[in-house]
N, C-alpha and C. Protein backbone atom coordinates (compact mmCIF):
# COMPACT_ATOMS: atom_id res chain seq x y z
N UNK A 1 54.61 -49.01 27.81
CA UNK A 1 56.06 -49.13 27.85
C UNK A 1 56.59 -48.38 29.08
N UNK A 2 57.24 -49.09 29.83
CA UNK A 2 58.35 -48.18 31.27
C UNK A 2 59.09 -47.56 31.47
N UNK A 3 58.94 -46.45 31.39
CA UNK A 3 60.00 -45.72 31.58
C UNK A 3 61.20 -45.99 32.83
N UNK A 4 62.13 -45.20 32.60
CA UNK A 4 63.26 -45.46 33.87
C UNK A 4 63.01 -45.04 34.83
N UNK A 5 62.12 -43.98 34.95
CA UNK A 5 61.41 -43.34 36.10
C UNK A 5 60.41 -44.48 36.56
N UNK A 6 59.54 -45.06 36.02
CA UNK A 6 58.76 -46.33 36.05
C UNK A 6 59.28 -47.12 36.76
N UNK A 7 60.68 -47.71 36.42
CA UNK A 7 61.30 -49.08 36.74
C UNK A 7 61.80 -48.25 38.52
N UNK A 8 62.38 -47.17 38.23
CA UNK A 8 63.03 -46.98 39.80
C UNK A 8 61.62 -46.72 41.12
N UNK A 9 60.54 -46.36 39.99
CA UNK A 9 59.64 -46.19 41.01
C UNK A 9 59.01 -47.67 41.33
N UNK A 10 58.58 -48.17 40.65
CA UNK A 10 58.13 -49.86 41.03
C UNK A 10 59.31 -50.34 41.69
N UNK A 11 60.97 -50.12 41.65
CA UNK A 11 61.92 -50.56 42.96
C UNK A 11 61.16 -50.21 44.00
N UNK A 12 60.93 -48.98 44.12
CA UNK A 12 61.15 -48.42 45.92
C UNK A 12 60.23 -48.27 45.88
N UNK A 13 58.98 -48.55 45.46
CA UNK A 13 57.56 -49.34 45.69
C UNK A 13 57.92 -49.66 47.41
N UNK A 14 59.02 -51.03 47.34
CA UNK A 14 58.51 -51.56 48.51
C UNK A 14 59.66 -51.09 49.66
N UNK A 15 59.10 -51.22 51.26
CA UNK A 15 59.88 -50.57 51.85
C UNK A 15 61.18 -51.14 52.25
N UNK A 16 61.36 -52.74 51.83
CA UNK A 16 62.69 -53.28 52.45
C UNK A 16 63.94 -52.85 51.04
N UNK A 17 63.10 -52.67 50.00
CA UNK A 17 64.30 -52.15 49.26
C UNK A 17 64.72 -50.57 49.39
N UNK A 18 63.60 -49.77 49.67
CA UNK A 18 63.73 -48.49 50.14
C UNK A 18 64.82 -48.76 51.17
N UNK A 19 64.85 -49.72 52.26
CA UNK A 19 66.38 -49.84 53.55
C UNK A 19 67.22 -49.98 52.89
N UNK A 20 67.26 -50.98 51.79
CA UNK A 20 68.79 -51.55 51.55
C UNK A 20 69.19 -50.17 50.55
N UNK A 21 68.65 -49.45 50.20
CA UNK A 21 68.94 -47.87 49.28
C UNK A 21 69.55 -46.92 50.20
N UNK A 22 68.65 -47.09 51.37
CA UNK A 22 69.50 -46.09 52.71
C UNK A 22 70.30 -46.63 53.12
N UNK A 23 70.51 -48.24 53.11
CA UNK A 23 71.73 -48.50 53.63
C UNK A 23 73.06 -48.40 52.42
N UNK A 24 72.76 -48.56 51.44
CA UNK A 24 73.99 -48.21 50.49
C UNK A 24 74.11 -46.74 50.11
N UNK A 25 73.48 -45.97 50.74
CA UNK A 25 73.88 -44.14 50.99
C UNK A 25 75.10 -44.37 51.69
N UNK A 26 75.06 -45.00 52.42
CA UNK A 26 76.18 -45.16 53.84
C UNK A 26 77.83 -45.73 53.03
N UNK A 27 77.75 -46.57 51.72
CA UNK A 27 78.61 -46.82 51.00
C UNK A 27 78.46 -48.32 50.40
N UNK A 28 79.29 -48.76 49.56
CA UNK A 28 78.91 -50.12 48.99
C UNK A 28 78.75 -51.23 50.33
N UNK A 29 78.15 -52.29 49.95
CA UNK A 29 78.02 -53.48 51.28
C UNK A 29 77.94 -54.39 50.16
N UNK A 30 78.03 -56.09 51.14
CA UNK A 30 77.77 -57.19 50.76
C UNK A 30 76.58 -57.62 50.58
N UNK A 31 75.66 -58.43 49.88
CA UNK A 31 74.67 -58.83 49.99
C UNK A 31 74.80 -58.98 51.83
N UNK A 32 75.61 -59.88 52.13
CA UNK A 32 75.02 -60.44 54.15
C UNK A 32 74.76 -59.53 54.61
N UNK A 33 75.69 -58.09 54.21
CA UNK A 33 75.40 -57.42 55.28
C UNK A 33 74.14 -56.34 55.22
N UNK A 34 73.81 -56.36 53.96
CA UNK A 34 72.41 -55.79 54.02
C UNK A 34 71.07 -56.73 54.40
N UNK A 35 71.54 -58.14 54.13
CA UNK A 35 70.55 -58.90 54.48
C UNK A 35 70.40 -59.01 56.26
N UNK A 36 71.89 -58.85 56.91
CA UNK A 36 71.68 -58.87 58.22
C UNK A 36 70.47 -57.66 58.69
N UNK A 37 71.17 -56.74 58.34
CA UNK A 37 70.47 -54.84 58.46
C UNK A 37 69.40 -55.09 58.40
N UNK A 38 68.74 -55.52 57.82
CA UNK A 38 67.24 -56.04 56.93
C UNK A 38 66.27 -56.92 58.01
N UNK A 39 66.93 -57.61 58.89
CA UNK A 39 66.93 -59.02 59.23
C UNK A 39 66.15 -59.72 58.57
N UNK A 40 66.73 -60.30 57.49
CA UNK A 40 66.11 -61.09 56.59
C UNK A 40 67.67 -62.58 56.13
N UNK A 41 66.75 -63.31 55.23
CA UNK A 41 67.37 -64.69 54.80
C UNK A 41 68.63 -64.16 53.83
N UNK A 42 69.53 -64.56 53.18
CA UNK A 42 70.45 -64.40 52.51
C UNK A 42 69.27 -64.63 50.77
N UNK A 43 68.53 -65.70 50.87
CA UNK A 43 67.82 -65.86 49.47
C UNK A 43 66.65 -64.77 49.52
N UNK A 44 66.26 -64.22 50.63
CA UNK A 44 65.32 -62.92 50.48
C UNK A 44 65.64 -61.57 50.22
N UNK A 45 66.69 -61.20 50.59
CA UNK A 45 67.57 -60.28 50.19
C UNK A 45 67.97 -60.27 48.64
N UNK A 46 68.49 -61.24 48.28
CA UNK A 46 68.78 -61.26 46.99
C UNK A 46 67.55 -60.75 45.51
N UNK A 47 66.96 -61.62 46.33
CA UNK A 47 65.30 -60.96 45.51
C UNK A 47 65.40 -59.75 45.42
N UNK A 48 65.60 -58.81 46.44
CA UNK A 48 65.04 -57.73 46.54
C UNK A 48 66.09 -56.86 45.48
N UNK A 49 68.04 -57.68 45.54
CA UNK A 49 68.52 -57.27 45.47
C UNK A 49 68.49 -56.79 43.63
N UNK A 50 67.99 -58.26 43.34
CA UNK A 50 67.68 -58.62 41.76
C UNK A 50 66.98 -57.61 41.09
N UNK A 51 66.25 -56.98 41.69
CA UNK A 51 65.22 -55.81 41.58
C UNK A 51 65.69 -54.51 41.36
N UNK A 52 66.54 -54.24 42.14
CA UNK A 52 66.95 -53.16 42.68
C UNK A 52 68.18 -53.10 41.32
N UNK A 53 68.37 -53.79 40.86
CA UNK A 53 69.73 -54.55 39.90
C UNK A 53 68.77 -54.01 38.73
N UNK A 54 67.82 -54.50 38.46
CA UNK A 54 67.22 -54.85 37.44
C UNK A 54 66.50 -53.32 37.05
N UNK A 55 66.41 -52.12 37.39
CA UNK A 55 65.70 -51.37 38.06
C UNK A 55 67.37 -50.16 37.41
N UNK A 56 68.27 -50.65 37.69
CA UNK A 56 69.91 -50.13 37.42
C UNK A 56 70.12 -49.09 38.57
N UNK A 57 69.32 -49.65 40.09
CA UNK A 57 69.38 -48.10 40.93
C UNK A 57 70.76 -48.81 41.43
N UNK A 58 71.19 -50.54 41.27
CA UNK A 58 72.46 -50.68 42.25
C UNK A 58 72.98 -51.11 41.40
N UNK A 59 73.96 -51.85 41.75
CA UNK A 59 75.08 -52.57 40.63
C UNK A 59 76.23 -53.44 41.34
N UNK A 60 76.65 -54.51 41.07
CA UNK A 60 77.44 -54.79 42.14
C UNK A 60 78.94 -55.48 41.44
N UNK A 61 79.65 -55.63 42.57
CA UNK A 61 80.96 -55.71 41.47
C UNK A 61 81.95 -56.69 42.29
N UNK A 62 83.10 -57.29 41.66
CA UNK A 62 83.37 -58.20 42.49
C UNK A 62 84.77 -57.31 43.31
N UNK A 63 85.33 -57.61 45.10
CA UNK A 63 86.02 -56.95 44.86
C UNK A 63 87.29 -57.46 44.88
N UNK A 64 88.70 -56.35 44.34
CA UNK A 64 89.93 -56.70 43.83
C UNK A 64 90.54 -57.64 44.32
N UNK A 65 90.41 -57.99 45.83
CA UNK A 65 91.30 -59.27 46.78
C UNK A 65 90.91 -60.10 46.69
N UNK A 66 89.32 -60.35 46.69
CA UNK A 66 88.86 -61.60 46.45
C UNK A 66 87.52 -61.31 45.25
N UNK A 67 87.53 -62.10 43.96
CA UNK A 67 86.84 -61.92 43.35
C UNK A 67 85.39 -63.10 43.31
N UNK A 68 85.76 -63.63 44.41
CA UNK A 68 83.83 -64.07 44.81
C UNK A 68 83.35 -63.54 45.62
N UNK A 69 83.75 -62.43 46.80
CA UNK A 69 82.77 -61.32 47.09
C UNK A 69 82.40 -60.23 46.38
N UNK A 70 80.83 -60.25 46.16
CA UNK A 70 80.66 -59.25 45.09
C UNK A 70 79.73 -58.83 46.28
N UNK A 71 80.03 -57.05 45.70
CA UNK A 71 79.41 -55.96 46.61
C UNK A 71 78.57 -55.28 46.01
N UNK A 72 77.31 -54.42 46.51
CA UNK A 72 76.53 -53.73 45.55
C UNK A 72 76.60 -52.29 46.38
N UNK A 73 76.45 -51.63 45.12
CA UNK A 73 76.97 -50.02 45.60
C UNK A 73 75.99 -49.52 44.56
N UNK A 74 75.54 -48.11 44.88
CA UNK A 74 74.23 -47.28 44.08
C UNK A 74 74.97 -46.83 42.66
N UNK A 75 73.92 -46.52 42.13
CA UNK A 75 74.03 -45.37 40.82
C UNK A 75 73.55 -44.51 40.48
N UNK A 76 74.02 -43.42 40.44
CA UNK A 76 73.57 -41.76 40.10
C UNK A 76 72.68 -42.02 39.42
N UNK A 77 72.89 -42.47 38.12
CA UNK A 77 71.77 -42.22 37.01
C UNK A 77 70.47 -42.19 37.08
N UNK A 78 70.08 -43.47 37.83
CA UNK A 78 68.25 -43.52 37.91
C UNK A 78 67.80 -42.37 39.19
N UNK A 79 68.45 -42.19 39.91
CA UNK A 79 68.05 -41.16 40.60
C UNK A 79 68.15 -40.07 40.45
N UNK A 80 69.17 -39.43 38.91
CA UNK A 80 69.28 -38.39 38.84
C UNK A 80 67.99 -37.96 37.60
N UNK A 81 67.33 -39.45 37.10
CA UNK A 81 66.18 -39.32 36.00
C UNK A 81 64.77 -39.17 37.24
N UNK A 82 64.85 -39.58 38.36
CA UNK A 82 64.04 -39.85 39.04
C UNK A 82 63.81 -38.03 39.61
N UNK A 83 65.10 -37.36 39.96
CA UNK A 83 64.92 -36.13 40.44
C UNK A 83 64.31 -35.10 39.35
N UNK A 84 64.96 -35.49 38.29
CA UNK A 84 64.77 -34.56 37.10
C UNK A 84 63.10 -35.07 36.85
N UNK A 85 62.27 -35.66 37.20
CA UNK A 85 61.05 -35.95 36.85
C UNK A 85 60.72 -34.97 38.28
N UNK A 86 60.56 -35.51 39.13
CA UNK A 86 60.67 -34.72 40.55
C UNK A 86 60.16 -33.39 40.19
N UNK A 87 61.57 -32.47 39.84
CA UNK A 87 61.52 -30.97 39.40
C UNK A 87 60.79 -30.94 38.51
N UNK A 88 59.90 -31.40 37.56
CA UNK A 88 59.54 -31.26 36.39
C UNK A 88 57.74 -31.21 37.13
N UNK A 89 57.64 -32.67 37.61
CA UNK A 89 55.87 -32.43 38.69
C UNK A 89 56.29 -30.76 39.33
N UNK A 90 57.15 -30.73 40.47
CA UNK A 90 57.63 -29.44 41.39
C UNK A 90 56.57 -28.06 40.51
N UNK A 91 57.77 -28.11 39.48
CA UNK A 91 57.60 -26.76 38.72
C UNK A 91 55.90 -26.64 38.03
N UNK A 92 55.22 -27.98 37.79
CA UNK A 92 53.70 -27.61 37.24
C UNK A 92 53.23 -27.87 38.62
N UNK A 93 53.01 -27.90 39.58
CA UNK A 93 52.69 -27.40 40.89
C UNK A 93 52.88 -26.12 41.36
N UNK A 94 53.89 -25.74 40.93
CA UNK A 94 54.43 -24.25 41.56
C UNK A 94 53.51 -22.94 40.52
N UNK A 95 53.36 -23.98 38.94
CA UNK A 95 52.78 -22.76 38.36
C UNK A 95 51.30 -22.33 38.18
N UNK A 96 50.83 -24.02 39.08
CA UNK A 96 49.22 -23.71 38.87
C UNK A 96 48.92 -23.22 40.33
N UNK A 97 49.72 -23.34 41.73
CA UNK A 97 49.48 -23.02 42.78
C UNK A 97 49.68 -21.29 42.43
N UNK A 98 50.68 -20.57 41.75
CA UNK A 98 50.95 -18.69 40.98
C UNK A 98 49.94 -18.59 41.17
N UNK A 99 49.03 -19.37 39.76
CA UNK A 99 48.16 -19.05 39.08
C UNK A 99 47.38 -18.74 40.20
N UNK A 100 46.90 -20.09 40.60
CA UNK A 100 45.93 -19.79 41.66
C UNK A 100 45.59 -18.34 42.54
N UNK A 101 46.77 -18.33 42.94
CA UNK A 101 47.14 -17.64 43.94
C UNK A 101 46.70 -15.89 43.17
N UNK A 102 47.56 -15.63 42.20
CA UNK A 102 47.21 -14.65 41.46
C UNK A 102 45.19 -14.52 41.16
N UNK A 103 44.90 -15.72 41.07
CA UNK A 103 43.25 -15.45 40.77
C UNK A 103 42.75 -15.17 41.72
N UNK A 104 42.69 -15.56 43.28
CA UNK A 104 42.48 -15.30 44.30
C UNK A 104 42.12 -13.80 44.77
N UNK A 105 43.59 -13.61 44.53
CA UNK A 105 44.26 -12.38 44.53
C UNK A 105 43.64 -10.97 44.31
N UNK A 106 43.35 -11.50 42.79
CA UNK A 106 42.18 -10.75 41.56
C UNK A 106 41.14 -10.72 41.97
N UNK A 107 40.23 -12.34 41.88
CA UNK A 107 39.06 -11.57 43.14
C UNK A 107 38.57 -10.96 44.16
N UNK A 108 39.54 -11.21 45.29
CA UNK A 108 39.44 -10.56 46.51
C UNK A 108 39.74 -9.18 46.13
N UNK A 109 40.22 -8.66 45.38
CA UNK A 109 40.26 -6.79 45.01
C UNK A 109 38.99 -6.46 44.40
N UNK A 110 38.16 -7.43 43.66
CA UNK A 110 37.23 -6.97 42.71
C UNK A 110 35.78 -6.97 43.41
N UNK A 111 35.91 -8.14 44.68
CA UNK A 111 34.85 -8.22 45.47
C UNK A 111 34.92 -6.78 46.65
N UNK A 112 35.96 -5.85 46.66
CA UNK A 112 36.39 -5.24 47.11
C UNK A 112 35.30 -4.06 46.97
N UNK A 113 35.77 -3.97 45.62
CA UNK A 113 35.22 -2.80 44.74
C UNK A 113 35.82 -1.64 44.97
N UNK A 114 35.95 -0.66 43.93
CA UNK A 114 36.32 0.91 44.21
C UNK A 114 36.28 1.18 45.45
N UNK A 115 37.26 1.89 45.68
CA UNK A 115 37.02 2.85 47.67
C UNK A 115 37.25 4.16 46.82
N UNK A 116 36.33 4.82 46.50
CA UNK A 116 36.19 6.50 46.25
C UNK A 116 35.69 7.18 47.14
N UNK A 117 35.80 6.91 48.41
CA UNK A 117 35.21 7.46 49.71
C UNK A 117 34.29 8.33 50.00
N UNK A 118 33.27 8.14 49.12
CA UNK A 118 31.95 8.94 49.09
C UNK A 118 30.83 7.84 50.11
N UNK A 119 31.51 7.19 50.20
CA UNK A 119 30.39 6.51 51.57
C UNK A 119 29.71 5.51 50.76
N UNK A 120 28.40 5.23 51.13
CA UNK A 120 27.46 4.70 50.49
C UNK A 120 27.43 3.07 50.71
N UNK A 121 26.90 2.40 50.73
CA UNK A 121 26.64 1.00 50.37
C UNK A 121 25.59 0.45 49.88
């Protein structure tokens, strides 16, 4: 079963939807004009766009003057499940690299051994 972290990661799998994500950082656009950006077909774009839709990282809406241009603009949510997974790998990285680090640490004093400065080896 897929999680939402799943679905946004199989989006940006690929790299032309990874563009059209950086290009809607920049603010909502039209399908053309990400398909121009892209240089790609108006029906290849859409694919990608369907995905990206399907996925809930975009969303698109029609706008108020004319309601057959519909625009697609991002959404917090999957990226804010996507970060919160993020920090969650981060933090069991951070605590087995401690660990590590602390064992290291421990041995290199023990391979050390006492310094009671009576000489000797």
């Amino acid at each position: 079963m897929r999680t939402e972290v799943d679905e946004v990661l199989v989006a940006l799998a690929d790299p032309v939807r990874r563009q059209v994500v950086d290009e809607l950082r920049q603010g909502p656009k039209r399908a053309g004009e990400l398909a121009d950006s892209a240089g790609m077909s108006f029906p290849a774009i859409s694919r990608h766009l369907r995905v990206l839709r399907a996925s809930r990282l975009v969303e698109v809406r029609a706008l108020d003057e004319d309601a057959r241009v519909r625009v697609y603009q991002l959404r917090a949510e999957p990226f804010l499940a996507l970060r919160a997974w993020l920090d969650q790998v981060e933090a069991f990285w951070t605590e087995q690299l401690d660990a590590f680090s602390d064992y290291a640490n421990k041995r290199k004093q023990n391979d050390r051994g006492p310094r009671d400065g009576r000489g000797g080896g």
